[in-house]
Protein backbone atom coordinates (compact mmCIF):
# COMPACT_ATOMS: atom_id res chain seq x y z
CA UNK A 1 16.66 21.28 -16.71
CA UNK A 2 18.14 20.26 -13.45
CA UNK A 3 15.67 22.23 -11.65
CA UNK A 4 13.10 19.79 -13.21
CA UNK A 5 14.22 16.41 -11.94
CA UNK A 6 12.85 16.82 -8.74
CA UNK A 7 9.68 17.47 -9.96
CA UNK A 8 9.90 14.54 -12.06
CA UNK A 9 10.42 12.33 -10.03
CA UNK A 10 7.91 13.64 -7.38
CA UNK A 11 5.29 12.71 -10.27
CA UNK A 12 6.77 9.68 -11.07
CA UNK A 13 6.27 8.17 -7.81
CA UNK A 14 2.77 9.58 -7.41
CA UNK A 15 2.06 7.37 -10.79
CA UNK A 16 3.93 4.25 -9.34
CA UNK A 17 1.75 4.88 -5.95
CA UNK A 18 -1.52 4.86 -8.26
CA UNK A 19 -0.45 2.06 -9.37
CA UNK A 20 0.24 0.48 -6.41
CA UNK A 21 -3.20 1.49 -5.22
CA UNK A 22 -4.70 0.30 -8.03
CA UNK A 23 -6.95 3.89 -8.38
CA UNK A 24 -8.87 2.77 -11.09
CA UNK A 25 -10.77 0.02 -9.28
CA UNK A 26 -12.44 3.09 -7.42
CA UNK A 27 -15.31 2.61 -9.26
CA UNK A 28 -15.60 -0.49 -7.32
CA UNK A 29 -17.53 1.19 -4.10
CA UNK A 30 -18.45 4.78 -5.60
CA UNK A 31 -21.49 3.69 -8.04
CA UNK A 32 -22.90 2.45 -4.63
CA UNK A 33 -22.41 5.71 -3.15
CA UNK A 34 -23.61 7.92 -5.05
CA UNK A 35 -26.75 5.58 -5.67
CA UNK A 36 -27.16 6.71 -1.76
CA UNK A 37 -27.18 10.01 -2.51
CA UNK A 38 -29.82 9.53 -5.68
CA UNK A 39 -32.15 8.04 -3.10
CA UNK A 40 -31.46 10.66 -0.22
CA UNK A 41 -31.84 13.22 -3.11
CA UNK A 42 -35.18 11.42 -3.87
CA UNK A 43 -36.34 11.25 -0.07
CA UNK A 44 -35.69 15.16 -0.39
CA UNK A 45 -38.04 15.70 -2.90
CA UNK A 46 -35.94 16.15 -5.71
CA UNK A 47 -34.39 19.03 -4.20
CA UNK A 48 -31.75 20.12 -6.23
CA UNK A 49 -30.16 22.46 -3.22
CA UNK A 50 -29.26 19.04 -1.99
CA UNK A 51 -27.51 17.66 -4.80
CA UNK A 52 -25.40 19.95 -6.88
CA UNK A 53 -22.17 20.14 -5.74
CA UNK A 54 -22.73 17.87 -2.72
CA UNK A 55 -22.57 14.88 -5.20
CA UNK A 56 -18.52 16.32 -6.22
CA UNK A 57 -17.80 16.22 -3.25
CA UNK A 58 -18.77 12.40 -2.32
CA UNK A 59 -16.81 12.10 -5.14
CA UNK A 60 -14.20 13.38 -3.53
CA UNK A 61 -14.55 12.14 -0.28
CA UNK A 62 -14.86 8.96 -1.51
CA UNK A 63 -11.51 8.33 -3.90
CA UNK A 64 -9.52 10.78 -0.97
CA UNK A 65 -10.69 8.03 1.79
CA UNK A 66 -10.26 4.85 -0.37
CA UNK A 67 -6.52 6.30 -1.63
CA UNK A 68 -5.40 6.78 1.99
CA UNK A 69 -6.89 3.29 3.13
CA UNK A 70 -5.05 1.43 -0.18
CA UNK A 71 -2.00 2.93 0.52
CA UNK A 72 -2.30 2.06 4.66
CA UNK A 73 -2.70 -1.25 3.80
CA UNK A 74 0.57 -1.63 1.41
CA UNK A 75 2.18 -0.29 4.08
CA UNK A 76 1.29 -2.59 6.72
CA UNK A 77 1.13 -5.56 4.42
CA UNK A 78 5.24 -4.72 2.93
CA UNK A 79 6.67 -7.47 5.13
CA UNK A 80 4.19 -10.24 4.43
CA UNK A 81 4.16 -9.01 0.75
CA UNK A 82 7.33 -9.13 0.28
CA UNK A 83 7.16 -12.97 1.57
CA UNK A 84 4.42 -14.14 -0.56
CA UNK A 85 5.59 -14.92 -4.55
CA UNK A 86 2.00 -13.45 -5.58
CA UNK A 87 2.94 -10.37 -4.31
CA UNK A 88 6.60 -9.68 -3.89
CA UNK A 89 6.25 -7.67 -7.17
CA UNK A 90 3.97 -4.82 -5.40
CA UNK A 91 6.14 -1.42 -5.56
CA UNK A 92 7.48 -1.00 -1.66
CA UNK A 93 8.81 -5.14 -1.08
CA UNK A 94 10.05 -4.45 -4.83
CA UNK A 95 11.45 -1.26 -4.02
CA UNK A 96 9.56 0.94 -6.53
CA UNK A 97 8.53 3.48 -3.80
CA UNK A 98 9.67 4.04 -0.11
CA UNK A 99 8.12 3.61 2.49
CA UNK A 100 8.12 7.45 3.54
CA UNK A 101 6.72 8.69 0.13
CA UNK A 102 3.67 6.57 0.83
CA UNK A 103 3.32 7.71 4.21
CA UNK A 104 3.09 11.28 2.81
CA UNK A 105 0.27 10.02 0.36
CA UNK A 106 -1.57 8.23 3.17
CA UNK A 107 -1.49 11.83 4.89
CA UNK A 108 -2.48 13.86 1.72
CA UNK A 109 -5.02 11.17 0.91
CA UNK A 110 -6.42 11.30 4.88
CA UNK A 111 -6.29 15.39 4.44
CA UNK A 112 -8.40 15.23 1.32
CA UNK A 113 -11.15 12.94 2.77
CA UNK A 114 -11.40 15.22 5.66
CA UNK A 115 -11.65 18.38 3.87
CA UNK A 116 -14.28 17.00 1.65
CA UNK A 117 -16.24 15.89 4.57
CA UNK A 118 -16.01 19.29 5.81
CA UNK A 119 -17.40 20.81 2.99
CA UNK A 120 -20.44 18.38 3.06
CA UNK A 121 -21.66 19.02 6.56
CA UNK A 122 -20.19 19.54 10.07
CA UNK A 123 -21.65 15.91 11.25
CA UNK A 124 -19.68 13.76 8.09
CA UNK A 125 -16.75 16.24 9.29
CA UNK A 126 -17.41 14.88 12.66
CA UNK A 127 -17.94 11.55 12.00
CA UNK A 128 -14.79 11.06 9.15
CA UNK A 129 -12.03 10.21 11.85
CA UNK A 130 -14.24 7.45 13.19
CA UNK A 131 -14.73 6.72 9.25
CA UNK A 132 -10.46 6.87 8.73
CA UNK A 133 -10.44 4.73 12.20
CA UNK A 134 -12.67 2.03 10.74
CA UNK A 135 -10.62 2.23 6.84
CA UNK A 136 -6.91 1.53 8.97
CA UNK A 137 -8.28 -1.25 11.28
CA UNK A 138 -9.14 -3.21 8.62
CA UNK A 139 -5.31 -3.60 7.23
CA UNK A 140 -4.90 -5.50 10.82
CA UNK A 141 -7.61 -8.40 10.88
CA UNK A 142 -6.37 -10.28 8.61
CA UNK A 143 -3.81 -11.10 11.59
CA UNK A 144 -6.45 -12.41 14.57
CA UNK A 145 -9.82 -12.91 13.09
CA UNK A 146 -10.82 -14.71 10.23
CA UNK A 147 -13.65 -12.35 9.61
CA UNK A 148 -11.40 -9.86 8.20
CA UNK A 149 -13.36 -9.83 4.80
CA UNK A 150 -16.35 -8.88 6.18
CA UNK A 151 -14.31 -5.95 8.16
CA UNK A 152 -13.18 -5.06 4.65
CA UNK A 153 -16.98 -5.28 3.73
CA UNK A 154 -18.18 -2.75 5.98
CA UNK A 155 -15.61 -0.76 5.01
CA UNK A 156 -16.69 0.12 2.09
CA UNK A 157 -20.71 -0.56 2.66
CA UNK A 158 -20.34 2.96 4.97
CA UNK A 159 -20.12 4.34 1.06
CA UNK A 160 -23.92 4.65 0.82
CA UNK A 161 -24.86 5.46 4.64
CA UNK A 162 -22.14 8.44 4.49
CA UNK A 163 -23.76 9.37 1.00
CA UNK A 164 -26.98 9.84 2.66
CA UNK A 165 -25.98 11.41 5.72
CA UNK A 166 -24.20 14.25 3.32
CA UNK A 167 -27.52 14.93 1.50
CA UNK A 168 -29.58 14.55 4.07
CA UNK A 169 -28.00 15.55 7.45
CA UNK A 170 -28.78 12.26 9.13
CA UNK A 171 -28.99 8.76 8.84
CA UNK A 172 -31.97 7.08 8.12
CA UNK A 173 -31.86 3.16 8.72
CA UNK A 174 -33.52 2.07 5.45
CA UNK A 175 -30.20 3.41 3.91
CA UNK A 176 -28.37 0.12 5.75
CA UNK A 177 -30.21 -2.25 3.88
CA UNK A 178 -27.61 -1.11 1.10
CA UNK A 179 -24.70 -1.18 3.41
CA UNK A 180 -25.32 -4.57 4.27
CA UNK A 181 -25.63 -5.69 0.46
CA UNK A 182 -22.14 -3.70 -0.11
CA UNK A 183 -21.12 -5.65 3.12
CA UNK A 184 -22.05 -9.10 1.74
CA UNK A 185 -21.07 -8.56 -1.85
CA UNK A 186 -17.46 -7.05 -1.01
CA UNK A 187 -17.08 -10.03 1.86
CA UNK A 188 -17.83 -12.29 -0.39
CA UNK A 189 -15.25 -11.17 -3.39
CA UNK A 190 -12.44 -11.00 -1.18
CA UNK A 191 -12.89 -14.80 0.45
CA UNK A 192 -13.20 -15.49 -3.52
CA UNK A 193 -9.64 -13.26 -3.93
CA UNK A 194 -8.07 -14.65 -1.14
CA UNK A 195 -8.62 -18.51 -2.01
CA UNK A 196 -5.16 -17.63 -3.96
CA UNK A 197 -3.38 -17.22 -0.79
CA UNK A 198 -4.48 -20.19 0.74
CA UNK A 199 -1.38 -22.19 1.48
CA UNK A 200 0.39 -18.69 2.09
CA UNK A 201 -2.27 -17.91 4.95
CA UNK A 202 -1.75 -21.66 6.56
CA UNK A 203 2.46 -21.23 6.51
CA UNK A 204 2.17 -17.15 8.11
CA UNK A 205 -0.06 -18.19 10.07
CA UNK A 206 -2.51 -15.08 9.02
CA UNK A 207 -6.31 -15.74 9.36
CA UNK A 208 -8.75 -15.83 6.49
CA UNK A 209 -11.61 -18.13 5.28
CA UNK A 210 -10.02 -20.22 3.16
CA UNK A 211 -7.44 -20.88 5.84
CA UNK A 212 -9.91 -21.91 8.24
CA UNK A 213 -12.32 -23.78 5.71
CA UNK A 214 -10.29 -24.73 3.24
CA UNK A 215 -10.66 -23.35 -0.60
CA UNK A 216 -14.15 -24.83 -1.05
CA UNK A 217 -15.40 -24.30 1.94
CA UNK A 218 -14.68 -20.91 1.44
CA UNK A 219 -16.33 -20.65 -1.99
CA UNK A 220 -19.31 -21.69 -0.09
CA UNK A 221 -19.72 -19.03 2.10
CA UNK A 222 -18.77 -16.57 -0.74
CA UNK A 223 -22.00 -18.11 -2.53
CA UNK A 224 -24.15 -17.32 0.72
CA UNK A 225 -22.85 -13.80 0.90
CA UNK A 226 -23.28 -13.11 -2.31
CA UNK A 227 -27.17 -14.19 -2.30
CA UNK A 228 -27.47 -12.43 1.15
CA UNK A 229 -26.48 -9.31 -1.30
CA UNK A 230 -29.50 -10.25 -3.01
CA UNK A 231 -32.07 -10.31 -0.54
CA UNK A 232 -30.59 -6.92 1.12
CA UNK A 233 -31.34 -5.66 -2.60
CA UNK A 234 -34.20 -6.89 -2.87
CA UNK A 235 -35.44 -5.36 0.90
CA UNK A 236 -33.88 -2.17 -0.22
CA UNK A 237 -36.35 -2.02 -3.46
CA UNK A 238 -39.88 -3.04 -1.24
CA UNK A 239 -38.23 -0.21 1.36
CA UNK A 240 -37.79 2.42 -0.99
CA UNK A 241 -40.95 1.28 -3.21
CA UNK A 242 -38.86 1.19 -6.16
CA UNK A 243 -39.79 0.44 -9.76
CA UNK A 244 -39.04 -2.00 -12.12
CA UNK A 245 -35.61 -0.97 -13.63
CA UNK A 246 -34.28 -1.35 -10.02
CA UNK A 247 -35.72 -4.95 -9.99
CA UNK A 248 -33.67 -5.60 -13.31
CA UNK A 249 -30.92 -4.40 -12.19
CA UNK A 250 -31.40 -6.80 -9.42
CA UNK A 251 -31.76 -9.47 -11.78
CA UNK A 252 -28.14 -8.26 -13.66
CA UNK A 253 -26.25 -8.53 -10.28
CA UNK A 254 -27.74 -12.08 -9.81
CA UNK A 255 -26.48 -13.22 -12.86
CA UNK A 256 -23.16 -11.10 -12.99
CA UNK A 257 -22.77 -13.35 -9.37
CA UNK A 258 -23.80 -16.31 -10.59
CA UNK A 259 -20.98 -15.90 -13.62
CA UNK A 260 -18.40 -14.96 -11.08
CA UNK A 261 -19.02 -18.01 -9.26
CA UNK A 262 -18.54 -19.96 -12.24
CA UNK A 263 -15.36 -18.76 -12.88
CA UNK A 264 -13.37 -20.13 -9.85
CA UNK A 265 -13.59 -23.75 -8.77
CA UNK A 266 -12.24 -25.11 -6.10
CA UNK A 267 -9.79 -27.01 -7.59
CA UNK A 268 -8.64 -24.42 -10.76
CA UNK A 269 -8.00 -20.89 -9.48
CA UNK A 270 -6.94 -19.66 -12.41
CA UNK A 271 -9.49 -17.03 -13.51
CA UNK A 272 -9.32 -15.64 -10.40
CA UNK A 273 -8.42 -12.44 -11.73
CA UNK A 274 -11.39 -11.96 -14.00
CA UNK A 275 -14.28 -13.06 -11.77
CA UNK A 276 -12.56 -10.33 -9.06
CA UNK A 277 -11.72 -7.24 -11.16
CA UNK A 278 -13.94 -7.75 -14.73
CA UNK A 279 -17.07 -9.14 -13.30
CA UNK A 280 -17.14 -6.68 -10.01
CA UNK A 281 -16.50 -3.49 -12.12
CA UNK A 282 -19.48 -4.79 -14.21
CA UNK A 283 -21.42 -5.22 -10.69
CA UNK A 284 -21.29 -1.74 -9.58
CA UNK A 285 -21.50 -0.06 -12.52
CA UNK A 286 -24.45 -1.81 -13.95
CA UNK A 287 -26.11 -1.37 -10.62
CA UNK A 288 -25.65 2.67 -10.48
CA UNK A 289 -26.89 2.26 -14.35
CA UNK A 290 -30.61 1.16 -13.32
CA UNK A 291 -31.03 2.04 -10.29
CA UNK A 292 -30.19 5.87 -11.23
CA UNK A 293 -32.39 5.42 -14.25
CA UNK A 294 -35.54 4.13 -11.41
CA UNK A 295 -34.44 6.79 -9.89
CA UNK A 296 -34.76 9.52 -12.17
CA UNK A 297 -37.94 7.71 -14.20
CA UNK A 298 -39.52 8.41 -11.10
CA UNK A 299 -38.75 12.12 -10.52
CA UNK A 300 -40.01 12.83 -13.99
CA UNK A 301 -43.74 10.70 -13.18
């Protein structure tokens, strides 16, 4: 029985550093991967050699790269966390996990994304530490430029290009019209997410859009992100010569925005929350949803 503490408490923390994480909200960038890989599979041919148990380990790849980057962040981001009353509750300033445990997760998490890029192909093997590089700097930004949102942005718009590179082999540049919508649309979340931090960001001194716009301001540019998401969509459809169920589901992320946007005024922040976890989950999901079903329609024409 004694013997078993240890072990109890190992998975105890791993919850608590879930948690901290916030693992569920992976679903926020992988729909838009593996819609890369449904339209690398499709440039293919169909070719089911280059599917199959590639698309596991995107999967993979994917959750093991996001997990390490969370958990890098918390890290970096203790101090200030554990300054601001929004966030003094996260589990290190709280005290729910140590510092060192999460270090060992960030290097379990790190060894997981690079063994799943190895089993993909030796270039996404090759290219991962640059990927990792990118994922770290981010945590940073937020402390000289006020573009750190669209740093976090591009973090997870490689999603799709990486996707395609592991079915394919190499990247083809149609495949960044979809980065740069994941780009836009992630941007343009986090300025609406970080409008809560406003007076927080002005006092620290730490740089974000709201900080250097002010809160409606901000909102702005979120709203010109989020309809620059739309056009790279759109671009992405004409490039791929997509069908109609990809032009719905077009349609359903314009109005999914547009509700977002409606949600959070300048003045009331209080549904913050919703617009940033509900409506986003809805975003990516629904997207994946019809542009999979395009996808497949098409390989059965």
């Amino acid at each position: 029985m004694v013997a078993d503490l240890p072990l109890r408490a190992f998975f105890k923390r791993t919850r608590l550093t879930l948690e901290m994480i916030k693992f569920e909200h992976s679903v926020f960038a992988l729909p838009f991967a593996l819609t890369g890989a449904l339209l690398a599979w499709r440039d293919s041919g169909f070719d089911s050699r280059r599917l199959g148990w590639k698309g596991l380990w995107i999967i993979v790849a994917m959750v093991g790269a996001r997990s390490a980057a969370m958990a890098f962040n918390r890290i970096l981001d203790a101090d200030i966390d554990a300054r601001n009353p929004r966030t003094r509750a996260r589990h290190l300033p709280a005290g729910l996990l140590t510092r060192g445990f999460a270090w060992g997760f960030v290097a379990c998490s790190s060894a997981v994304f690079l063994m799943a890029a190895r089993m993909l192909s030796p270039l996404c093997f090759a290219l991962a530490p640059l990927a990792l590089a990118i994922l770290f700097f981010y945590s940073y930004t937020k402390r000289f430029t006020a573009l750190s949102h669209l740093v976090l942005g591009f973090s997870l718009g490689m999603a799709p290009a990486a996707a395609w590179i592991a079915i394919r082999g190499s990247l083809d540049p149609r495949i960044l019209w979809l980065t740069a919508a994941v780009t836009f649309w992630t941007a343009g979340f986090d300025v609406i997410y970080s409008c809560q931090d406003y007076e927080f960001d002005c006092r620290e001194g730490l740089f974000s859009l709201p900080r250097r716009f002010g809160v409606s301001g901000a909102l702005w540019i979120s709203r010109a992100m989020h309809l620059a998401m739309i056009v790279c969509l759109a671009a992405l459809v004409m490039t791929f010569e997509l069908g109609g169920l990809a032009l719905a589901g077009v349609a359903a992320i314009a109005m999914l925005l547009w509700y977002e946007h409606s949600l959070v005024k300048a003045n009331d922040l209080s549904r913050v929350d919703a617009a940033f976890f509900t409506v986003n989950g809805y975003v990516s999901v629904l997207f994946f949803i019809f542009w999979a079903a395009d996808i497949l329609a098409r390989r059965g024409a």
